[in-house]
N, C-alpha and C. Protein backbone atom coordinates (compact mmCIF):
# COMPACT_ATOMS: atom_id res chain seq x y z
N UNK A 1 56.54 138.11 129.24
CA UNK A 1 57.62 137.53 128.47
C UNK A 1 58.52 138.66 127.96
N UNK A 2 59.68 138.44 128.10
CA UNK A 2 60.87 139.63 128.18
C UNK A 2 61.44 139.40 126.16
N UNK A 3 61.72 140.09 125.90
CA UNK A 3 62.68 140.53 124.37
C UNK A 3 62.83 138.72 123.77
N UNK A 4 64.24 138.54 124.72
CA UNK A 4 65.23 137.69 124.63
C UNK A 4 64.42 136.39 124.71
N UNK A 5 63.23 135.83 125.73
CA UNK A 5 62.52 134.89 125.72
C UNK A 5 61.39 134.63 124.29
N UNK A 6 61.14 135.55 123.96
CA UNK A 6 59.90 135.74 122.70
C UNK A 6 61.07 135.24 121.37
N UNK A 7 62.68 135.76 121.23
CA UNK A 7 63.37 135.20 120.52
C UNK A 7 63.80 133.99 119.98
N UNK A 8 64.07 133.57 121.30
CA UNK A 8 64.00 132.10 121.77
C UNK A 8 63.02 131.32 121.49
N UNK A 9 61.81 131.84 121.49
CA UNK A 9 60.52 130.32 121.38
C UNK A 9 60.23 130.82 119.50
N UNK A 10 61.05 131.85 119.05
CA UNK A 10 60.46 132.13 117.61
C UNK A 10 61.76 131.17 117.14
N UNK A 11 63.24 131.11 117.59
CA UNK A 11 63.93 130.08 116.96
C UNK A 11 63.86 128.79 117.34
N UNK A 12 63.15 128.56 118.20
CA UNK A 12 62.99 127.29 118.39
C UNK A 12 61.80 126.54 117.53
N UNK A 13 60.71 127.33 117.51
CA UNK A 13 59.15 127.19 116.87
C UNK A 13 60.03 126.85 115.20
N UNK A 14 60.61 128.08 114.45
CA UNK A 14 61.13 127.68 113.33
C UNK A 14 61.63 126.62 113.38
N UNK A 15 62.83 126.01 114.09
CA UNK A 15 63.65 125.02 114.11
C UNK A 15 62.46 123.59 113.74
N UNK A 16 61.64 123.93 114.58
CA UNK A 16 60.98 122.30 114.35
C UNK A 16 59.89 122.46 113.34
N UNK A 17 59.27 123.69 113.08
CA UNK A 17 58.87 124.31 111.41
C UNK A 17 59.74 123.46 110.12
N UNK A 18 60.95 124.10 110.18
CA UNK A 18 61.77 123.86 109.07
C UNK A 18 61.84 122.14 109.09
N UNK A 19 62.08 121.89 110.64
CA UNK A 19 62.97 120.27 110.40
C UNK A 19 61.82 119.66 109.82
N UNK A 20 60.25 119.88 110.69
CA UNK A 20 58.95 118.66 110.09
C UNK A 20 59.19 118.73 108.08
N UNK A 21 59.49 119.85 107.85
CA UNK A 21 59.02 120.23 106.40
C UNK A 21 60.45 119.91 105.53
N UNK A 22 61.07 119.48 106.29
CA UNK A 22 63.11 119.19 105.13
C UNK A 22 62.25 118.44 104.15
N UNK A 23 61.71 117.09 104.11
CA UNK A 23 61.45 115.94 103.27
C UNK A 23 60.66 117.21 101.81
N UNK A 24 59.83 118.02 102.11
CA UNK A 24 59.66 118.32 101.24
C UNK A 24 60.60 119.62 99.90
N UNK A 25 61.68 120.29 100.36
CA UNK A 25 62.42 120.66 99.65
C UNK A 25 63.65 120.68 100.39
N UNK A 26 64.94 121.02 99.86
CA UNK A 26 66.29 121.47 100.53
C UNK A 26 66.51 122.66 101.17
N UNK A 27 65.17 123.60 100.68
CA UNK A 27 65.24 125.22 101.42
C UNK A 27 64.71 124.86 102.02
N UNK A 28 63.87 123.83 103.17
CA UNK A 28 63.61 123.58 104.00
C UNK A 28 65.09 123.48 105.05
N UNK A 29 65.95 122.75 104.66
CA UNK A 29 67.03 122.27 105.26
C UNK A 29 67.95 123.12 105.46
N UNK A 30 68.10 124.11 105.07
CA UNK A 30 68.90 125.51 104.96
C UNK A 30 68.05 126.59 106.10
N UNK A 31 66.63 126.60 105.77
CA UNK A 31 65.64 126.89 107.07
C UNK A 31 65.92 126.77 108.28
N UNK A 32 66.19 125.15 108.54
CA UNK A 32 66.47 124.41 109.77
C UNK A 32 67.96 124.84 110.39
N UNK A 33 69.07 124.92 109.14
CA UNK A 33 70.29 125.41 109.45
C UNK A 33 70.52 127.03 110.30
N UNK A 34 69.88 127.75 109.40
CA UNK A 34 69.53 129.01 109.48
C UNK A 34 69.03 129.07 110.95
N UNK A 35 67.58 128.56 111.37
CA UNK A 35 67.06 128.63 112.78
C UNK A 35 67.68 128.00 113.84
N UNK A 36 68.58 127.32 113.27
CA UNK A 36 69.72 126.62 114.38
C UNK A 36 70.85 127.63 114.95
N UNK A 37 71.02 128.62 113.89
CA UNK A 37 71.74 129.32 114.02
C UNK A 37 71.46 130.57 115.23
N UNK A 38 70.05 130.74 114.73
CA UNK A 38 69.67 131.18 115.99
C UNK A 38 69.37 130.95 117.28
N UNK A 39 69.18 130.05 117.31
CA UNK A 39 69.03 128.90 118.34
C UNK A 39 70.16 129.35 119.54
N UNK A 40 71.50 129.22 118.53
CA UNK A 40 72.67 129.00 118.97
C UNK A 40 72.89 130.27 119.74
N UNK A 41 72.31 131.56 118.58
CA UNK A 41 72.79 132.59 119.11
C UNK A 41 71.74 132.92 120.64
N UNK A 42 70.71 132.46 120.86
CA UNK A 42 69.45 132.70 121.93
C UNK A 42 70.44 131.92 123.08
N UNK A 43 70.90 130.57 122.44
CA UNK A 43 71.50 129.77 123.57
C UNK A 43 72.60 131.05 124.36
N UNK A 44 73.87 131.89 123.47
CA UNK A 44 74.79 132.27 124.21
C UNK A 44 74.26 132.93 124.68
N UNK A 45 73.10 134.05 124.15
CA UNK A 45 72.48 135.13 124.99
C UNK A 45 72.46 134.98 126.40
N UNK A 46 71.22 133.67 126.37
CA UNK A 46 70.75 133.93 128.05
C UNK A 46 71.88 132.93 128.89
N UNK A 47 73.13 132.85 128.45
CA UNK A 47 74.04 132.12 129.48
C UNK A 47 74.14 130.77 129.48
N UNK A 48 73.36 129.90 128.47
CA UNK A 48 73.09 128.45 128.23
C UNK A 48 74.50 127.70 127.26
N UNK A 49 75.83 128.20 127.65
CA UNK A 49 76.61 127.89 126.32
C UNK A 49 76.58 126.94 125.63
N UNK A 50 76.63 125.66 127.10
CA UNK A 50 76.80 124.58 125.67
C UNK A 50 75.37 124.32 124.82
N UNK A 51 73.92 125.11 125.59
CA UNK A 51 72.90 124.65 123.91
C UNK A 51 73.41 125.42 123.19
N UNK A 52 74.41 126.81 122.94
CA UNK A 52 74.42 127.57 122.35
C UNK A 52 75.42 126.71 121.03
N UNK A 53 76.82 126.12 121.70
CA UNK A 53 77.47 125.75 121.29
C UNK A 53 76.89 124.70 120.32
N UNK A 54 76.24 123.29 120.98
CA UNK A 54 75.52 122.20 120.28
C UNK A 54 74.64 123.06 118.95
N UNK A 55 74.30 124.15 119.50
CA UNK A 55 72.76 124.10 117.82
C UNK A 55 73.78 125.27 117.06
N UNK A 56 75.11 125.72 117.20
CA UNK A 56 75.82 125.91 116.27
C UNK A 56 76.47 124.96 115.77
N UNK A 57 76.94 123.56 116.44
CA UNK A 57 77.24 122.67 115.51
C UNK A 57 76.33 122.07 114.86
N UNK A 58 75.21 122.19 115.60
CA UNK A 58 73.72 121.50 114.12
C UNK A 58 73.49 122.35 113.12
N UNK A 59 73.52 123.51 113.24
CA UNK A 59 73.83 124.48 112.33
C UNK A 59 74.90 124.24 110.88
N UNK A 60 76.11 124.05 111.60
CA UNK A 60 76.68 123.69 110.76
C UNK A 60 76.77 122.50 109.50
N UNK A 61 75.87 121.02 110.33
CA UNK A 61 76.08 119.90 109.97
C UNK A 61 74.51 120.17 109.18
N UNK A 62 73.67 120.82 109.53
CA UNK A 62 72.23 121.29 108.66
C UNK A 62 72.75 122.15 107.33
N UNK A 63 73.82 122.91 107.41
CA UNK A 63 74.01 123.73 106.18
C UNK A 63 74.95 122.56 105.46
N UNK A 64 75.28 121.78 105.79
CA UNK A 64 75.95 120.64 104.89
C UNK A 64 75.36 119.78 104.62
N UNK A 65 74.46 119.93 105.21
CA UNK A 65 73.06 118.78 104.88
C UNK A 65 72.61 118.92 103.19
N UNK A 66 72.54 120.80 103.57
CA UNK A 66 71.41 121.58 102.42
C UNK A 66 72.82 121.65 101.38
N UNK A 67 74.11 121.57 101.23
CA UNK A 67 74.66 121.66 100.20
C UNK A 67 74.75 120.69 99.23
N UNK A 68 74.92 119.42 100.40
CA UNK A 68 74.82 118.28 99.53
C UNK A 68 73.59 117.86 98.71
N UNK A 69 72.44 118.15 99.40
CA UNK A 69 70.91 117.95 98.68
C UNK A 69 70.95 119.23 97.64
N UNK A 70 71.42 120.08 97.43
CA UNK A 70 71.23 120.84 96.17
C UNK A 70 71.83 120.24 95.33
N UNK A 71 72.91 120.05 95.17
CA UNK A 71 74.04 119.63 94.61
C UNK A 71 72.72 118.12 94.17
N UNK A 72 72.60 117.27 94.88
CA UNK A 72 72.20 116.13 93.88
C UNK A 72 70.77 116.33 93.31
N UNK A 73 70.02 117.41 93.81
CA UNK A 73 69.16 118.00 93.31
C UNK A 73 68.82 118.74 91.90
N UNK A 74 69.87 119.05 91.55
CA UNK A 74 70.05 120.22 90.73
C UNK A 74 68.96 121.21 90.81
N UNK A 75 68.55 122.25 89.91
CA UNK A 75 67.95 122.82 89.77
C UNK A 75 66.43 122.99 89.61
N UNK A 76 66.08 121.66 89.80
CA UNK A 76 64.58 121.57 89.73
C UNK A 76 64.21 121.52 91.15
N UNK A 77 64.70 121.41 92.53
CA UNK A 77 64.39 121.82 93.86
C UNK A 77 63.44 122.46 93.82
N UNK A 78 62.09 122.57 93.86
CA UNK A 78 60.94 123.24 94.59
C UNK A 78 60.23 122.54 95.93
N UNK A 79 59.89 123.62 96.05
CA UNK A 79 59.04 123.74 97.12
C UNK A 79 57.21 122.73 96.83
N UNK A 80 57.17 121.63 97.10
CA UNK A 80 55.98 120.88 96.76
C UNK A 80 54.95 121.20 97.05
């Protein structure tokens, strides 16, 4: 297994890490955003644009996920 492949199965492994675990805090959901992000970036690497493209727009719509759940969260957000 080459660099770029071991990258790939560590943002993907997070991605579905973070997503099983959102229900229990919003830094879960920022997690999921975050590993999407990488996702995205593994996607342009190996030549895959549009997954690259798609899990930067989940990326995006995951970090708006996590703004809005803080926001009605306030400050008591932990981790359960």
């Amino acid at each position: 297994m080459d660099g770029l492949t071991l990258f790939g199965l560590f943002a993907v492994s997070a991605m579905l890490a973070t997503y099983a675990l959102e229900g229990k805090s919003s830094w879960f959901v920022l997690g999921f955003a975050l590993a999407c992000g990488l996702g995205s970036i593994y996607g342009f690497l190996q030549g895959a644009w549009p997954f690259g493209l798609v899990e930067a727009i989940w990326s995006l719509i995951a970090a708006q996920r996590w703004r809005a759940r803080r926001r009605a969260a306030g400050p008591n957000d932990s981790i359960r």
